[in-house]
Protein backbone atom coordinates (compact mmCIF):
# COMPACT_ATOMS: atom_id res chain seq x y z
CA UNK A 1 -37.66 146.47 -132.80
CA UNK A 2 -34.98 144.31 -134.52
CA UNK A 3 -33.36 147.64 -135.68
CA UNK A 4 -33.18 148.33 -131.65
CA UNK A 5 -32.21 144.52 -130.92
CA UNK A 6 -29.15 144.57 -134.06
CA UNK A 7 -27.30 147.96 -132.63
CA UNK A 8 -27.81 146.41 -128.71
CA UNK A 9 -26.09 142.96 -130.21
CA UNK A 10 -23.19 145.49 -132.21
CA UNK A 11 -22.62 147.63 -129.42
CA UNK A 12 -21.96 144.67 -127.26
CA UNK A 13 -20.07 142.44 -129.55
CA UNK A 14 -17.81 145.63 -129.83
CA UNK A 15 -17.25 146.09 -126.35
CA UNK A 16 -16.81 142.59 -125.75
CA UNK A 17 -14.30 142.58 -128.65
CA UNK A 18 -12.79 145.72 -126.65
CA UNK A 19 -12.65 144.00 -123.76
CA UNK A 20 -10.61 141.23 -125.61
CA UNK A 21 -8.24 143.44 -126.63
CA UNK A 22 -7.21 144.53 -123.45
CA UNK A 23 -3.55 144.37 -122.57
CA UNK A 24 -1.31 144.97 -119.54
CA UNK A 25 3.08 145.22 -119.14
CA UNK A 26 4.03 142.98 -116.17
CA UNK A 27 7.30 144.13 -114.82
CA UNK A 28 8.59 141.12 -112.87
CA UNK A 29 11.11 139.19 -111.80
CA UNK A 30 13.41 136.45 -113.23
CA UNK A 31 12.25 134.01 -111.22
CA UNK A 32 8.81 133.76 -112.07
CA UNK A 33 9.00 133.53 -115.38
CA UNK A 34 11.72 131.40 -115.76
CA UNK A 35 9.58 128.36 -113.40
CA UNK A 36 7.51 128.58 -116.06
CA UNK A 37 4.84 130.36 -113.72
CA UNK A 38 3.78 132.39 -116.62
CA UNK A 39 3.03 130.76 -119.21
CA UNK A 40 0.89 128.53 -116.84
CA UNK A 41 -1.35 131.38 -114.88
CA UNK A 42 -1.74 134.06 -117.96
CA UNK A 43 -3.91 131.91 -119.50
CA UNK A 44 -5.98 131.32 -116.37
CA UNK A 45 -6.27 134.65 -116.38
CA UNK A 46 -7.35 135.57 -119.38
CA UNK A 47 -10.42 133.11 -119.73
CA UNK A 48 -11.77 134.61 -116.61
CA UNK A 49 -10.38 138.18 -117.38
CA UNK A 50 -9.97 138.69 -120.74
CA UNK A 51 -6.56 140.63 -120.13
CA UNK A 52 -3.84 139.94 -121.46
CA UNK A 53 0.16 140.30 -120.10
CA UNK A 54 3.03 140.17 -121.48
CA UNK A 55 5.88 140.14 -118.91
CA UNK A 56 8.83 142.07 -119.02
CA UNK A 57 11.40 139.57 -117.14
CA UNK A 58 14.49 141.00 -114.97
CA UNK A 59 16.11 141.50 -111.61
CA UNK A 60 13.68 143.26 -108.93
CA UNK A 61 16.20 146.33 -109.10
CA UNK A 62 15.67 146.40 -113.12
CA UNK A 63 12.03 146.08 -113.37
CA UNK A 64 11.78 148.58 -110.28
CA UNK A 65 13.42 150.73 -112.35
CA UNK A 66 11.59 150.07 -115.57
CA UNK A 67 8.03 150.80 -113.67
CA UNK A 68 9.23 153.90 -112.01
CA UNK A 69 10.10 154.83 -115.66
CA UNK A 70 6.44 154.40 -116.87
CA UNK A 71 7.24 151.35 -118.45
CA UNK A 72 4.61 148.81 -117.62
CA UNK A 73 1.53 148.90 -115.93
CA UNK A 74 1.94 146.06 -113.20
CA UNK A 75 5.11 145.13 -110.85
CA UNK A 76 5.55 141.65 -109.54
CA UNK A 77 8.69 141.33 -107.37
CA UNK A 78 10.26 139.59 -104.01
CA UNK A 79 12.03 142.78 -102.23
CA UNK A 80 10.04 143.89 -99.03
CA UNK A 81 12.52 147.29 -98.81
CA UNK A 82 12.27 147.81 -102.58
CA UNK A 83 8.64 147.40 -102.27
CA UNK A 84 8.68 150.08 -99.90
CA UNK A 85 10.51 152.64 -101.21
CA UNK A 86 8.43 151.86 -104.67
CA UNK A 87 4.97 153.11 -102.68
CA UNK A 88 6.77 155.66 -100.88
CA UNK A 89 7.71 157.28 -103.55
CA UNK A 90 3.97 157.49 -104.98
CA UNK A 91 4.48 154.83 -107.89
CA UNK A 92 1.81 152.21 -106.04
CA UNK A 93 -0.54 152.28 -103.42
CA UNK A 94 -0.28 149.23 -101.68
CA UNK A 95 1.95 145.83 -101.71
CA UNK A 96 -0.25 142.47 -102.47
CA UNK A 97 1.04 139.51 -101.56
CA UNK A 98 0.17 136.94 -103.90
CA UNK A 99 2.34 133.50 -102.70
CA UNK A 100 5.53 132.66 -101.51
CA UNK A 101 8.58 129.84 -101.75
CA UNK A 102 11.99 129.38 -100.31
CA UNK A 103 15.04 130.61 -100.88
CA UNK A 104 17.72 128.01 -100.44
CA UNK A 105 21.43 127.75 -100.69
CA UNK A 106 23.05 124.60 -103.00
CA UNK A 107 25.92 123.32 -103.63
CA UNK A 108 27.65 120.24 -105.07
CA UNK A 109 26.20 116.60 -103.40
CA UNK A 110 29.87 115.79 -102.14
CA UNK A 111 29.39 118.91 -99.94
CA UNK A 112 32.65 120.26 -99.56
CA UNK A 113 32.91 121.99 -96.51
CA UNK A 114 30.06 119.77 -94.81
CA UNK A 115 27.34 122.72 -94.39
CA UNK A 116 24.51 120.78 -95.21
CA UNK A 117 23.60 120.68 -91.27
CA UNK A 118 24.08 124.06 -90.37
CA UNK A 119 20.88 125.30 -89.44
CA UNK A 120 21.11 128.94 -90.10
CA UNK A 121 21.74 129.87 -93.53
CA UNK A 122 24.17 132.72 -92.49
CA UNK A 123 26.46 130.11 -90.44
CA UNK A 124 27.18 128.13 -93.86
CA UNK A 125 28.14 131.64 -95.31
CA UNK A 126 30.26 132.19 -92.35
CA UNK A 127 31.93 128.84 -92.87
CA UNK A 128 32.49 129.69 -96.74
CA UNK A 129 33.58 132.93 -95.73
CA UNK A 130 36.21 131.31 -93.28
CA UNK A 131 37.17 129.29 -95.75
CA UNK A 132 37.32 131.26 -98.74
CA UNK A 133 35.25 128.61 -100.95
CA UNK A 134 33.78 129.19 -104.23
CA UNK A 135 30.42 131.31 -103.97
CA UNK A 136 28.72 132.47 -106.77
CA UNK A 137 26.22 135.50 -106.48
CA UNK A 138 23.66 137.47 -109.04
CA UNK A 139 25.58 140.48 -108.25
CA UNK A 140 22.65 142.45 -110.06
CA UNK A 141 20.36 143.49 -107.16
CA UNK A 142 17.20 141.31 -107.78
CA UNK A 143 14.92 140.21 -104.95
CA UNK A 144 17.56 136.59 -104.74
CA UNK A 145 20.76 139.28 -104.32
CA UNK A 146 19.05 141.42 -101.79
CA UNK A 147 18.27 138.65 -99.31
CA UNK A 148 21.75 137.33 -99.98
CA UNK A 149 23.30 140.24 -98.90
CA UNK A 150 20.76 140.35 -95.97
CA UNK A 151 22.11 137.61 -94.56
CA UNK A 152 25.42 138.46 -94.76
CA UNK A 153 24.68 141.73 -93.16
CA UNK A 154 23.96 139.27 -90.21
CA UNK A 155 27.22 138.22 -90.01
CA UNK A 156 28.81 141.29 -90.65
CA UNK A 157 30.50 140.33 -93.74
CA UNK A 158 30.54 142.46 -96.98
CA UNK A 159 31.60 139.71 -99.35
CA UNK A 160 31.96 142.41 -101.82
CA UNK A 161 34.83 143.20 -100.63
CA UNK A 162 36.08 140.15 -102.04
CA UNK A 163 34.91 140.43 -105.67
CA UNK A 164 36.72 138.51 -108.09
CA UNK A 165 38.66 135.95 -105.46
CA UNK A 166 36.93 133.17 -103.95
CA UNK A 167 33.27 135.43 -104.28
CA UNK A 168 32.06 135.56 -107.93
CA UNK A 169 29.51 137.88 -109.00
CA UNK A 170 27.88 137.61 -112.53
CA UNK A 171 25.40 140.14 -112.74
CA UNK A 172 23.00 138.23 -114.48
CA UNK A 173 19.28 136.19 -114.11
CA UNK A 174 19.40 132.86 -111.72
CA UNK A 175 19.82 130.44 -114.62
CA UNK A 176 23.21 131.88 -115.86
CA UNK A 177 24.09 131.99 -111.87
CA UNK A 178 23.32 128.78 -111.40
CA UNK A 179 25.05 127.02 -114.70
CA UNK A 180 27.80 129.31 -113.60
CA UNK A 181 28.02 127.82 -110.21
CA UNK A 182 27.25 124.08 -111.41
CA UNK A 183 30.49 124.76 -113.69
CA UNK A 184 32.62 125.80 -111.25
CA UNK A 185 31.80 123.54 -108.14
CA UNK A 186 30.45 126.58 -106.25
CA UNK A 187 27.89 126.88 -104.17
CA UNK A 188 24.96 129.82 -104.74
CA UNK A 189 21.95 131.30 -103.45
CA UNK A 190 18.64 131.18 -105.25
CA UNK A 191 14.83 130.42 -105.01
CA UNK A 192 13.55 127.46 -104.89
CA UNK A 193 11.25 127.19 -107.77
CA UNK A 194 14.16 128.43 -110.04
CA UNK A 195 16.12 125.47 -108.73
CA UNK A 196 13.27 122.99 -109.30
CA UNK A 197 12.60 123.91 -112.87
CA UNK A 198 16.33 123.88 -113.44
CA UNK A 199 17.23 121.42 -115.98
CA UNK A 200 21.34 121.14 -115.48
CA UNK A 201 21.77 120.15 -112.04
CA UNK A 202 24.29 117.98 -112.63
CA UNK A 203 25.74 116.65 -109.31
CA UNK A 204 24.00 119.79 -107.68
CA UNK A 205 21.65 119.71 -104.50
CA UNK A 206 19.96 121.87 -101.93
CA UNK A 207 21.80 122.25 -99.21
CA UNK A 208 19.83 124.62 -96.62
CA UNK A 209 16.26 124.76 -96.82
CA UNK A 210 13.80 125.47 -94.46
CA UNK A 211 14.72 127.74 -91.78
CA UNK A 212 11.97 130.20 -91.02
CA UNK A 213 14.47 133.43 -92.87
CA UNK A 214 14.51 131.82 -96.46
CA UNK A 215 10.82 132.90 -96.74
CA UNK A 216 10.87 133.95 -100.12
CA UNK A 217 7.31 136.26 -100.86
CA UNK A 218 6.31 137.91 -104.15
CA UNK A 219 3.88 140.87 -104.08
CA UNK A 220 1.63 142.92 -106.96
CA UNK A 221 1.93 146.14 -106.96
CA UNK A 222 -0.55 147.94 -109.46
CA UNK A 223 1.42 150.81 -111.09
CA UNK A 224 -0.10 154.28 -109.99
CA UNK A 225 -1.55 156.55 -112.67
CA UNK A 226 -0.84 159.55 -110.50
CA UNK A 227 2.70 159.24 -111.54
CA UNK A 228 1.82 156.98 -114.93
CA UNK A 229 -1.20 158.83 -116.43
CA UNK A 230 -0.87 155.55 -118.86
CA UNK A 231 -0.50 153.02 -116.57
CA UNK A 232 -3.50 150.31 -117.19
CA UNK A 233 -4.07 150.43 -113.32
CA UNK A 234 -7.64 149.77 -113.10
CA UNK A 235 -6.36 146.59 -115.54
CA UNK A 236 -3.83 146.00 -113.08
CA UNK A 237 -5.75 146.05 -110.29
CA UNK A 238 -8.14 143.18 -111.70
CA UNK A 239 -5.27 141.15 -111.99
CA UNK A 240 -3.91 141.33 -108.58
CA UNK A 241 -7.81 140.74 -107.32
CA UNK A 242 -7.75 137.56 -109.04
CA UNK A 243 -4.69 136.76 -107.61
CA UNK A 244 -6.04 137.09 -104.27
CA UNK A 245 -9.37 135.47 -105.22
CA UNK A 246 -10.50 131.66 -104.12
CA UNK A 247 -9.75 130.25 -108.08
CA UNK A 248 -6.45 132.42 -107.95
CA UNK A 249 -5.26 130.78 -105.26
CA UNK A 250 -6.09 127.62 -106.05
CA UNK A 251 -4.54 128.23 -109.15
CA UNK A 252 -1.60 129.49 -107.73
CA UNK A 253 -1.33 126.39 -105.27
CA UNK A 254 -2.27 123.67 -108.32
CA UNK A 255 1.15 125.05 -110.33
CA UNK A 256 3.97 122.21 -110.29
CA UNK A 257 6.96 121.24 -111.98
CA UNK A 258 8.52 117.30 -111.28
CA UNK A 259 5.08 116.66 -109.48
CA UNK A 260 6.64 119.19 -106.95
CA UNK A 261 4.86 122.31 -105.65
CA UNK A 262 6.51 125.63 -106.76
CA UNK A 263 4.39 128.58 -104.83
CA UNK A 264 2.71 128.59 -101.74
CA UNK A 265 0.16 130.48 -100.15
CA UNK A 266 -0.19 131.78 -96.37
């Protein structure tokens, strides 16, 4: 009987140790990770889970591209039509949403060309178009460059055109926009929690906020083993349940950086 009790208590401590092993590739964006989202919920999630992530943090386009080459077993991004084209395509099944912030526009405090009370975010671009004033853009097609260009779709503007002049573009993460912007007394377009956790703000300050378009959502997208035979997506899936679960939520909600709220939830 104690034989039978010993090799019960072994074959559980090994699948528990199994279990602790466990280990998933996030493919996400910049933006996440560099609020410090991270290294807050991963934890969480592991003590409930016993999974652990490491994140692979870049532009939406970039870690698209990274999951569509095998490379990581779960895809959190902000891009509704790269989303799409991701599932299409076979490499998920479904989008989760998981929260949501704002995208805003800032700018230096002295305001320059007074667009602080426009109230649609594609009139201020219209009046820095008209004016040919500093804007700096990500240039690297992330979530944040997509709904830039969105909005200047609205307008009918393609401030590509202008590359190099008055419109900058660096190609690179939020932070190096931003720092790039602060140096140059331009104004930019980025997420809100990004601008939060920002530590060189300098003069800097938000601008637009709040209109109803600069709804900013992420989504999980648990990478299909159809087309990844080693995708973790069982793993993944677990992940983006939590997520979407009553203490992933809450977790989600109690994240903040200068006592203010980063994420929000629907």
């Amino acid at each position: 009987m104690c034989k039978i009790i010993l090799v019960i208590l072994s074959i559980y401590s090994i699948t528990s140790l199994l279990k602790s092993e466990t280990s998933v590739i996030i493919q996400s964006t910049t933006s996440t990770k560099n609020s410090g989202f991270y290294s807050y919920i991963l934890p969480l999630i592991y003590e409930d889970l016993k999974i652990k992530a490491k994140v692979v943090a870049l532009g939406t386009g970039a870690a698209i591209r990274n999951s569509m080459n095998c490379d990581g077993d779960l895809l959190i991004v902000h891009s509704p039509i790269q989303e799409k084209k991701f599932i299409l395509h076979g490499y998920a099944k479904k989008s989760n949403y998981i929260m949501h912030n704002h995208f805003v526009i800032i700018g230096p405090k002295s305001d320059p060309l007074k667009i602080k009370n426009i109230k649609k975010p594609e009139y201020a671009l219209k009046k820095i178009f008209d004016y040919k004033y500093l804007f700096v853009s990500r240039g690297d097609k992330s979530g944040t460059h997509d709904k830039e260009m969105s909005l200047w779709g609205i307008i009918n503007i393609n401030p590509e055109l202008h590359s190099g002049s008055w419109y900058l573009e660096t190609g690179t993460g939020m932070g190096a926009t931003i720092n790039t912007a602060v140096g140059l007394g331009a104004y930019t377009f980025t997420d809100k929690a990004s601008w939060i956790s920002f530590r060189n703000k300098y003069d800097f300050d938000i601008l637009i906020d709040g209109d109803k378009s600069l709804i900013n959502k992420y989504s999980a997208l648990a990478i299909s083993k159809d087309k990844c035979p080693s995708a973790k997506e069982n793993e993944s899936q677990e992940i983006i349940d939590w997520f979407l679960s009553e203490n992933g939520k809450r977790s989600i909600l109690n994240f903040k950086k200068n006592q203010k709220q980063l994420f929000f939830i629907e």
